[in-house]
Protein backbone atom coordinates (compact mmCIF):
# COMPACT_ATOMS: atom_id res chain seq x y z
CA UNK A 1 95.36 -167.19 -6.81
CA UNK A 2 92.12 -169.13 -7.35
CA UNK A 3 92.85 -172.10 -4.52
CA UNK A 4 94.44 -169.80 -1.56
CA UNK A 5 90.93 -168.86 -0.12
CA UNK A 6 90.17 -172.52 0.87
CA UNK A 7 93.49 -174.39 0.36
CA UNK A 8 94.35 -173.05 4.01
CA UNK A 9 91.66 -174.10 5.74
CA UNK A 10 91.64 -177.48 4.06
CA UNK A 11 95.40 -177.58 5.04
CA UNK A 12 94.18 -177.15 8.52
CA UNK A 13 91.30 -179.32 8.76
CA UNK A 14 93.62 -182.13 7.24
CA UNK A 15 95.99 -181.14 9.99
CA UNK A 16 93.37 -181.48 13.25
CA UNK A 17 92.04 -184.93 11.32
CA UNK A 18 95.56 -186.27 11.11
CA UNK A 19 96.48 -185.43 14.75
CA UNK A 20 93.20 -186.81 16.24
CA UNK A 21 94.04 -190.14 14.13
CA UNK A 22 97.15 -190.12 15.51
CA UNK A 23 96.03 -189.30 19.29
CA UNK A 24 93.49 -192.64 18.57
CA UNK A 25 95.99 -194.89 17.33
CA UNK A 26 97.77 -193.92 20.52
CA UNK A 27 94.90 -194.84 22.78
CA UNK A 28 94.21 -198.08 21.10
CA UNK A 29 95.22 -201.73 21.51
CA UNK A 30 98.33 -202.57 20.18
CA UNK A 31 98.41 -205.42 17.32
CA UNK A 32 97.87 -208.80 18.28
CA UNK A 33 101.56 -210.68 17.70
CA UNK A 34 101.92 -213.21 14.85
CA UNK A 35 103.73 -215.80 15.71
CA UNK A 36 103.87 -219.48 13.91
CA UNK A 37 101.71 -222.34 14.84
CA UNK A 38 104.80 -224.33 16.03
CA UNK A 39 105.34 -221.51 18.74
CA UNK A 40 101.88 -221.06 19.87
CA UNK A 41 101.50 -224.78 20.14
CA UNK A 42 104.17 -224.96 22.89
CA UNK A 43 102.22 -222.27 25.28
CA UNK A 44 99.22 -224.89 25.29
CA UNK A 45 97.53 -225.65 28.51
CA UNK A 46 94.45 -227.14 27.47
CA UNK A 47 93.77 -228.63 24.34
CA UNK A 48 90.59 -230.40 23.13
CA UNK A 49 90.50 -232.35 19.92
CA UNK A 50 87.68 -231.54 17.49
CA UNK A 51 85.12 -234.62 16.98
CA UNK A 52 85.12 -236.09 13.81
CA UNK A 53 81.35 -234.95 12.71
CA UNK A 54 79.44 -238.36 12.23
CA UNK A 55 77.57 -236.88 8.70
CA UNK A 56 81.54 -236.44 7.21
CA UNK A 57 82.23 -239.61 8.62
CA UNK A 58 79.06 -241.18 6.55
CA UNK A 59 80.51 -239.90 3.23
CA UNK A 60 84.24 -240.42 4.28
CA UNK A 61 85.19 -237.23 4.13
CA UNK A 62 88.59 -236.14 5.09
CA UNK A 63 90.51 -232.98 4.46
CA UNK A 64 92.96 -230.26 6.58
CA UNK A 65 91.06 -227.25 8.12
CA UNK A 66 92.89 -223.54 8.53
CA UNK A 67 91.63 -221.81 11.35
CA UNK A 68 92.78 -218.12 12.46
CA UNK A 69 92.96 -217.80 16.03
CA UNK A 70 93.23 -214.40 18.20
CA UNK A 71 94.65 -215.26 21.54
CA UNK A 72 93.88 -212.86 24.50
CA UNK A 73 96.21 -211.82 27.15
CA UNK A 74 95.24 -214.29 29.48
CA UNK A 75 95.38 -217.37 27.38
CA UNK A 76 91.56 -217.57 25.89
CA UNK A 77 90.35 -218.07 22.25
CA UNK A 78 89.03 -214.96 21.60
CA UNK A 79 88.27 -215.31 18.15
CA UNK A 80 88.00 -217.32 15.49
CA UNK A 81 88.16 -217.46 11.37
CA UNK A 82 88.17 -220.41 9.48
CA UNK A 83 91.01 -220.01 6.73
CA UNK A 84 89.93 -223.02 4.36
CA UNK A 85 88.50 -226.43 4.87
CA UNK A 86 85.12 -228.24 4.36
CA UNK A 87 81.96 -227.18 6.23
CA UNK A 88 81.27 -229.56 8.15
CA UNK A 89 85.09 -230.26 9.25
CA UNK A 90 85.38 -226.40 10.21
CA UNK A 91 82.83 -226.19 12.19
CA UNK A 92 84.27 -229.07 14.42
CA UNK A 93 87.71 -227.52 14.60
CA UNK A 94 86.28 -224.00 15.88
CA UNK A 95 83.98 -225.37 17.92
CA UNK A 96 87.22 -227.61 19.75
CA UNK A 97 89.73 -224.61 19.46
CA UNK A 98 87.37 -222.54 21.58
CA UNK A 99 87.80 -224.77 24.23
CA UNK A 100 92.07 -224.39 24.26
CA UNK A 101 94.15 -222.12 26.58
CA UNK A 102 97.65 -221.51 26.79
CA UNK A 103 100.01 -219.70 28.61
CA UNK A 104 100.34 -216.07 28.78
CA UNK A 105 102.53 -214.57 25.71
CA UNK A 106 104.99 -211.78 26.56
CA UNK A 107 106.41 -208.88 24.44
CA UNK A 108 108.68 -206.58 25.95
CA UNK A 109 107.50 -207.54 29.45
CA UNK A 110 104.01 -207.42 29.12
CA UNK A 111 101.34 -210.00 28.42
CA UNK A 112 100.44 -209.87 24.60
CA UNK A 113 97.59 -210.92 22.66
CA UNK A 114 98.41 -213.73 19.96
CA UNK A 115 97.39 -214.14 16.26
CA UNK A 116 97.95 -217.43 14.14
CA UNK A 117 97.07 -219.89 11.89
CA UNK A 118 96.43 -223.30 12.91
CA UNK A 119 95.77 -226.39 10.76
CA UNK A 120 93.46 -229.17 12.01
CA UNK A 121 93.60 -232.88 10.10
CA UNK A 122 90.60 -235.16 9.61
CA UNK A 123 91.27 -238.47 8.62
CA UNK A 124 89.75 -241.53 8.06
């Protein structure tokens, strides 16, 4: 008897929270697909390669870079997060991947935005 004078009206308040989240998640941008480097590397249109940076070049450094890419619905880098990989090496990579377009991405007939992973190599 001691929680029914505000376990209603916590009920309720719960309730209207849950159905405005719900009315939100409605309204908002669906989730960018994942797809695999190997099929996001066949929509390329444009591709720049990142410079090898002169200072890793001076110590001979070579590594891979990871870089997380969000692809828009026309085909534009729209963002960018560097996975793993050395500074210096990164930096190139995002600063090339920036540059890249590819072809539109469908899903179920209309255009889609695009997440993935891809993995840049810097050798000596």
């Amino acid at each position: 008897m001691l929680f029914t004078g505000w376990v209603r009206p916590l009920v309720w308040l719960l309730g209207c929270w849950f159905g405005i989240a719900q009315a939100l998640a409605a309204d908002a941008e669906p989730a960018p697909l994942r797809l695999s480097e190997r099929e996001v590397l066949r929509q390329v249109t444009q591709r720049v390669e990142p410079e090898y940076p002169a200072m890793a070049r001076q110590v001979r450094l070579a590594g891979a870079v990871d870089v997380e890419i969000v692809i828009s619905q026309e085909g534009a880098v729209e963002q960018t997060k560097v996975l793993s990989g050395n500074l210096l090496l990164s930096s190139s990579a995002v600063r090339a991947v920036r540059k890249w377009r590819f072809a539109p991405f469908e899903a179920n007939g209309k255009a889609a935005r695009v997440v993935t992973v891809l993995r840049f190599h810097f050798r000596m």
